[in-house]
Protein backbone atom coordinates (compact mmCIF):
# COMPACT_ATOMS: atom_id res chain seq x y z
CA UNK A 1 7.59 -19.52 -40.20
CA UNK A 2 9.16 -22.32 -37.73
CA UNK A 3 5.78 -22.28 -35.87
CA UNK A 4 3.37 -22.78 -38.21
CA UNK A 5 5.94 -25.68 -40.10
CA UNK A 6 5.21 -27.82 -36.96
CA UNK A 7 1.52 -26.36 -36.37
CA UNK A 8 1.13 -28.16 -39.97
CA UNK A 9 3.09 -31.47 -38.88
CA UNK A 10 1.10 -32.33 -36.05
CA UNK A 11 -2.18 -31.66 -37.61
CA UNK A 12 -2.45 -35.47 -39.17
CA UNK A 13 -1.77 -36.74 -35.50
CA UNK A 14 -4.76 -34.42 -34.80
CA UNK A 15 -7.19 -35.75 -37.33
CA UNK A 16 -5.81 -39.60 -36.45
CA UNK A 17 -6.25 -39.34 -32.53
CA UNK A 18 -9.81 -37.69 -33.25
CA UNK A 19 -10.56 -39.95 -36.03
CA UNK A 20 -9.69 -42.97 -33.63
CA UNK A 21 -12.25 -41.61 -30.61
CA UNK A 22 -15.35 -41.76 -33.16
CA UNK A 23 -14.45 -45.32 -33.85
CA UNK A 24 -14.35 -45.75 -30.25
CA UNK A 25 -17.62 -44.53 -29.32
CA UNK A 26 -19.65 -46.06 -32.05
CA UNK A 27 -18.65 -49.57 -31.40
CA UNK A 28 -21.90 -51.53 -30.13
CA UNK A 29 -21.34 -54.15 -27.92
CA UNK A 30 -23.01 -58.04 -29.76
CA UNK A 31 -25.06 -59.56 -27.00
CA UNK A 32 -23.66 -63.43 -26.94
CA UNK A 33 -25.06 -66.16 -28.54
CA UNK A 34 -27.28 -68.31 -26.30
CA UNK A 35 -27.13 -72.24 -27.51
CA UNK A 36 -27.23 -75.55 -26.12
CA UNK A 37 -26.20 -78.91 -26.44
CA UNK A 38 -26.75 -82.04 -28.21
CA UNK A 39 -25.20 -84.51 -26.78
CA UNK A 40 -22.85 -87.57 -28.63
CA UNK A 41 -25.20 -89.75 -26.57
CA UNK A 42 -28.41 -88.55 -28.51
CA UNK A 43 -27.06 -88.72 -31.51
CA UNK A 44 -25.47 -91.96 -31.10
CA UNK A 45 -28.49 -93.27 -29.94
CA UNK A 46 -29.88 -93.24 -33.63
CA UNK A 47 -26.70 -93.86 -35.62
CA UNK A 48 -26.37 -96.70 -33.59
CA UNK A 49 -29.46 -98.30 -34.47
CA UNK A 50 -28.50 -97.50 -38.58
CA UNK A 51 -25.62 -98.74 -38.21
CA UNK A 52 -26.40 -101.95 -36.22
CA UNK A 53 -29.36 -102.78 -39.03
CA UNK A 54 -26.86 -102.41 -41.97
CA UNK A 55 -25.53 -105.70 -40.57
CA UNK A 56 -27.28 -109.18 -41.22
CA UNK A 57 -24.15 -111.51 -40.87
CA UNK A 58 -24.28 -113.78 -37.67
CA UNK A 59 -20.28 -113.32 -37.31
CA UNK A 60 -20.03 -109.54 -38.09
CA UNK A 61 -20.92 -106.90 -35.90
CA UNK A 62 -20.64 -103.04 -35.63
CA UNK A 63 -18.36 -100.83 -32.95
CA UNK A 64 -17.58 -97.43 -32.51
CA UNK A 65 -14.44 -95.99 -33.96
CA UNK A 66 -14.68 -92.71 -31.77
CA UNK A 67 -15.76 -90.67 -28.68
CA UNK A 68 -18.70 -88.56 -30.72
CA UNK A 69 -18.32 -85.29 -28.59
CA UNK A 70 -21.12 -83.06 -27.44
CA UNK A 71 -22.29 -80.51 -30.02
CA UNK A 72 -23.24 -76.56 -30.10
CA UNK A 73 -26.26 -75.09 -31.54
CA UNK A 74 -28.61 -72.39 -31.06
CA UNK A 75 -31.75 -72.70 -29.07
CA UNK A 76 -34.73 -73.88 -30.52
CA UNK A 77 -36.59 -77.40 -30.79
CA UNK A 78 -33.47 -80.08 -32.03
CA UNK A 79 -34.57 -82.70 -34.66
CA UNK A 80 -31.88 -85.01 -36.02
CA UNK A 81 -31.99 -86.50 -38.77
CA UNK A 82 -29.75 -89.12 -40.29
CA UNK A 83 -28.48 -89.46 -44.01
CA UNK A 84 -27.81 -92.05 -45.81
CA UNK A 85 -24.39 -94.01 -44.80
CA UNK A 86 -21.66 -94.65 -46.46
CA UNK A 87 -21.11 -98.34 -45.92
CA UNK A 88 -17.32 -100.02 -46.65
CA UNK A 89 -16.64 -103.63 -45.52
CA UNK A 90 -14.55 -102.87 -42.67
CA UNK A 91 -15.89 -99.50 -41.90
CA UNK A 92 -19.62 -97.87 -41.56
CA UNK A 93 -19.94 -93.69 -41.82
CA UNK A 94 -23.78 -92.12 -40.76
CA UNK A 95 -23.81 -88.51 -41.10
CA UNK A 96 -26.74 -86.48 -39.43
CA UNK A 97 -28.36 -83.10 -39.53
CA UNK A 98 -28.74 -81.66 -36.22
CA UNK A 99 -31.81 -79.36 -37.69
CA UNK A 100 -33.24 -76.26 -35.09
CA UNK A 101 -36.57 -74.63 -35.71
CA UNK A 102 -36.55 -76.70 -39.45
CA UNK A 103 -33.20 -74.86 -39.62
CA UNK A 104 -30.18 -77.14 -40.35
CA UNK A 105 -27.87 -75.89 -37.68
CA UNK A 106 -24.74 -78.46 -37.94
CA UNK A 107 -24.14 -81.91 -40.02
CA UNK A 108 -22.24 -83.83 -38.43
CA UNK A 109 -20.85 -87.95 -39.02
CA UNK A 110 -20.37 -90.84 -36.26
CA UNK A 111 -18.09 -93.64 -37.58
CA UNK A 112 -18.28 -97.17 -37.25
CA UNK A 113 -15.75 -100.23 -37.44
CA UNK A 114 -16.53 -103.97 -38.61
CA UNK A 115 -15.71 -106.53 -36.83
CA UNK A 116 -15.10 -110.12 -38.16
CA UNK A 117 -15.52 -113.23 -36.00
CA UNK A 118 -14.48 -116.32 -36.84
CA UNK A 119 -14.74 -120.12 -35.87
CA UNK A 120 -11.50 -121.75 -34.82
CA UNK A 121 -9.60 -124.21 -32.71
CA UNK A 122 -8.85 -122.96 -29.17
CA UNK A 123 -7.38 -124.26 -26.00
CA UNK A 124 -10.52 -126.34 -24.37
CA UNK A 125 -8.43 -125.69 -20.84
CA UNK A 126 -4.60 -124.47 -19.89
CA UNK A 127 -2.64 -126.49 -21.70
CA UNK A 128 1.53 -127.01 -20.79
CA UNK A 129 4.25 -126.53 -22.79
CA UNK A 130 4.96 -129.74 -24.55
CA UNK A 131 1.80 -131.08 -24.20
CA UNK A 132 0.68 -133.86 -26.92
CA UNK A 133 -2.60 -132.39 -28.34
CA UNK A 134 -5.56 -134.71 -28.54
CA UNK A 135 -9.12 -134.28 -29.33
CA UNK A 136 -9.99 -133.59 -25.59
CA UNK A 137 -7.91 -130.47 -25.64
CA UNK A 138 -9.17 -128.38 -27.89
CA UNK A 139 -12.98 -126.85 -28.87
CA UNK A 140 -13.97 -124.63 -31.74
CA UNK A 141 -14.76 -120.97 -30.27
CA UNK A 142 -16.29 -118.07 -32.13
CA UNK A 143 -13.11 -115.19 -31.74
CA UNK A 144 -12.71 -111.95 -33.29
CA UNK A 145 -10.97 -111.85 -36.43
CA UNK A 146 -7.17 -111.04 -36.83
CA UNK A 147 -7.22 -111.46 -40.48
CA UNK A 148 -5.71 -114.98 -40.48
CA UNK A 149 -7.72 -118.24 -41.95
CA UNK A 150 -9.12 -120.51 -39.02
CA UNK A 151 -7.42 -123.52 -37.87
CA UNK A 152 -9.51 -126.95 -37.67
CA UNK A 153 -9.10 -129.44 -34.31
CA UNK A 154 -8.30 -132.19 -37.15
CA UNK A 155 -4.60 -130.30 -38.37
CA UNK A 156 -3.44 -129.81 -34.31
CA UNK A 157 -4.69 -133.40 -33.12
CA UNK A 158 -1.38 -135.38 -32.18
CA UNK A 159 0.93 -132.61 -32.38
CA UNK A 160 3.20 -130.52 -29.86
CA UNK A 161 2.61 -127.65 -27.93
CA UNK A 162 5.77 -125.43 -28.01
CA UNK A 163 4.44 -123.08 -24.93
CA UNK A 164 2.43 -122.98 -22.39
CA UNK A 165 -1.48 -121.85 -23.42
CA UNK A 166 -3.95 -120.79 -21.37
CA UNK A 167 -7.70 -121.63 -21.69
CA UNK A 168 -9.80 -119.90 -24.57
CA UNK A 169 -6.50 -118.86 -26.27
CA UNK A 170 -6.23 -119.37 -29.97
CA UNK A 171 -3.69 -122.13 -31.64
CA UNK A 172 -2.08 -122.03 -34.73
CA UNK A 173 -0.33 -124.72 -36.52
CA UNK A 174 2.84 -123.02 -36.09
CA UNK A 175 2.80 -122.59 -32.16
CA UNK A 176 2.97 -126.29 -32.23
CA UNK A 177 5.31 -128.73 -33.86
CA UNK A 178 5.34 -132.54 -35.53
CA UNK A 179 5.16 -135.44 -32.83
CA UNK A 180 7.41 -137.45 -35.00
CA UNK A 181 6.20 -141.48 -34.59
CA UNK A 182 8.52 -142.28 -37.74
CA UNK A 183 11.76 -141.09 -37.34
CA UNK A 184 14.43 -140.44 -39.83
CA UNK A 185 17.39 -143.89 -39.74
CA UNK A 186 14.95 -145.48 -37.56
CA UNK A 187 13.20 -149.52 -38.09
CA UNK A 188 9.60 -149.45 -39.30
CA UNK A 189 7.00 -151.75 -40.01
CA UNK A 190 5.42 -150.78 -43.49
CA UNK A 191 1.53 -152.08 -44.17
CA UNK A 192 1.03 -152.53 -48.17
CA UNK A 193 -2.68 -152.83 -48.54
CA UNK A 194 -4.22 -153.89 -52.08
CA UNK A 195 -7.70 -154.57 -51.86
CA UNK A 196 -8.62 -156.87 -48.94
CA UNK A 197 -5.05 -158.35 -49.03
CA UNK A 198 -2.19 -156.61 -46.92
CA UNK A 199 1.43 -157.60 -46.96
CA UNK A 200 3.99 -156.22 -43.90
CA UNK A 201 7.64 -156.13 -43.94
CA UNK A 202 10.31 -154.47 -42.03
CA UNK A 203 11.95 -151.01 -43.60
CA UNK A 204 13.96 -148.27 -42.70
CA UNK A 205 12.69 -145.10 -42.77
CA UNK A 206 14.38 -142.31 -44.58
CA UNK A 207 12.15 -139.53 -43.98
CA UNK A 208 10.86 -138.85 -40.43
CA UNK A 209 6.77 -137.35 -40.22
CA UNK A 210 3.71 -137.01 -37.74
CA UNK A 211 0.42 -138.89 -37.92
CA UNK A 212 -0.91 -138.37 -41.43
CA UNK A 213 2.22 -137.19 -42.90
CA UNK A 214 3.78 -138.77 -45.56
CA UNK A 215 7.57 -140.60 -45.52
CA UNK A 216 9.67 -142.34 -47.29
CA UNK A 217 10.86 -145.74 -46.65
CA UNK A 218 13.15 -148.07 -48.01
CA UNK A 219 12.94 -152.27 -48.26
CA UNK A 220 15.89 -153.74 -48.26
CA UNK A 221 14.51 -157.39 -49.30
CA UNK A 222 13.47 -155.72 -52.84
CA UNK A 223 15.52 -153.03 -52.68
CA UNK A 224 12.82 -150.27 -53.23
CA UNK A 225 11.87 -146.82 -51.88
CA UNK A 226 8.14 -146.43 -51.21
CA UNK A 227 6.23 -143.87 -49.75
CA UNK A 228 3.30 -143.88 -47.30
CA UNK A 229 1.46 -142.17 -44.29
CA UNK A 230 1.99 -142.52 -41.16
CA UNK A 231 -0.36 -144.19 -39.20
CA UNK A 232 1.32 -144.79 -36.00
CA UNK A 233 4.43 -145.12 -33.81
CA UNK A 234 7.06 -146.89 -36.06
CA UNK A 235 3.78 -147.31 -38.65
CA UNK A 236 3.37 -146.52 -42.03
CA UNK A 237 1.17 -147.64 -44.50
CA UNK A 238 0.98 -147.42 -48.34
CA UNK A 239 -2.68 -148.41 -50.36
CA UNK A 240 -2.20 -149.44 -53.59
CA UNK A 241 -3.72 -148.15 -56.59
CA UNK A 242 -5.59 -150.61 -58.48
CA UNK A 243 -4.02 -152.70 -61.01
CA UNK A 244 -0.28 -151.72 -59.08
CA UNK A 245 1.20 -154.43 -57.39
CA UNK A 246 4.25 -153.53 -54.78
CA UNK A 247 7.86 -155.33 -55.68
C-alpha cells in the first residue's frame, strides 16, 4: 500500500519533467532581424531646410534643440518624408516618416528653437570702469535676444560706466549711472527762454540730475521754485510756454 501511495505522488513530477522536454524540443530558433540605418544627418538634412523656410524675419532665425540620433529600420529602399510642422513662436517641431519599400517603418520628429536678434547699444571698444560715455563709444550691434527691450546710444550718451566692459558687450541703462552736472545745494545759472528773448539769473539747485534730466531750482531774487533740464555743467534751462511769463 506504502509503495504504490508514493508511485502515485511522483507521477505529476513525471508528467511535468516530460511535459517540460516537448516544450524544449519544439522551440524554433527566429533568425534576427537584418536593418540598417538612417542617419540624424539625413534626416536633418530635410527638416532643416522646412524649418529654415518657415522663417522670413531678417532678425529671427532657426537652431537645433537636439542631437537627432541615428535610427533603425529594416532593409529596403528608405524614402523620408516630412509632415507638416507644428510651428510655435519660440519653437519649430517637423515630424517625418522614415517609409521602406512604401512601408512606413518609423515616424519620427526633429525640434527646432527660435532665436530673436535684436538691435542695441554696445561697447564700440573696451571701455573702463568709470568711463564718461560719449557718442564715440558706443555702436548699435545686431545681438541675440535675452528677452529685454533694446537700449538706444541717445539714453547712455553722458553717463557713467560702473565696470569695466569689454568690446561688443551689451549696455544697459542700469550698468551705468547719472553724471550729475547739477548737483543737489550747489550754485547754478538758470536760462529762462520765451520766444527769442532769454533772461539768466543765479539759483540754487535743489534737485541734482544728468544731461536731459529735469531739476528743481530755486531763485532767491523772486523767491520761486522752477523746474528745468539740464543742459550742462551748473546749466539748466526752462522754455516757457506761450502766454507764461517767469516771476
Amino acid at each position: 500500500m506504502l509503495r504504490r501511495l508514493v508511485a502515485v505522488m511522483l507521477l505529476p513530477l513525471v508528467v511535468c519533467t516530460t511535459t517540460a522536454a516537448a516544450l524544449s524540443a519544439s522551440t524554433v530558433a527566429l533568425a534576427p532581424m537584418v536593418t540598417q540605418n538612417v542617419t540624424g544627418a539625413q534626416i536633418s538634412a530635410v527638416t532643416d531646410k522646412l524649418a529654415g523656410g518657415l522663417i522670413h524675419d531678417a532678425d529671427r532665425s532657426v537652431v537645433p534643440a537636439f542631437h537627432l540620433a541615428d535610427q533603425s529600420v529594416p532593409l529596403g529602399k528608405v524614402e523620408i518624408m516630412p509632415l507638416p510642422p507644428f510651428v510655435y513662436a519660440t519653437y519649430i517641431a517637423v515630424p517625418v516618416q522614415l517609409v521602406v519599400d512604401g512601408r512606413v517603418a518609423k515616424t519620427v520628429t526633429n525640434g527646432y528653437r527660435v532665436q530673436q536678434y535684436i538691435h542695441t547699444a554696445v561697447a564700440a571698444h573696451d571701455l573702463a570702469p568709470g568711463a564718461l560715455l560719449g557718442a564715440d563709444d558706443l555702436t548699435l550691434a545686431r545681438v541675440l535676444s535675452n528677452g529685454r527691450p533694446s537700449v538706444d546710444i541717445a539714453s547712455l550718451v553722458g553717463r557713467k560706466l560702473r565696470a569695466a566692459t569689454p568690446r561688443g558687450q551689451q549696455i544697459f541703462v542700469e550698468q551705468t549711472a547719472v553724471n550729475e552736472l547739477v548737483k543737489a545745494g550747489a550754485g547754478a545759472i538758470l536760462i529762462v527762454r520765451d520766444g527769442p528773448v532769454s533772461l539768466t539769473a543765479d539759483v540754487i539747485a535743489r534737485t541734482g540730475g544728468g544731461l536731459g534730466e529735469s531739476v528743481t531750482v530755486y531763485n532767491e531774487q523772486t523767491n520761486r521754485i522752477l523746474s528745468g533740464t539740464v543742459t550742462g555743467p551748473n546749466r539748466v534751462e526752462l522754455t516757457l510756454p506761450e502766454g507764461e511769463e517767469a516771476e
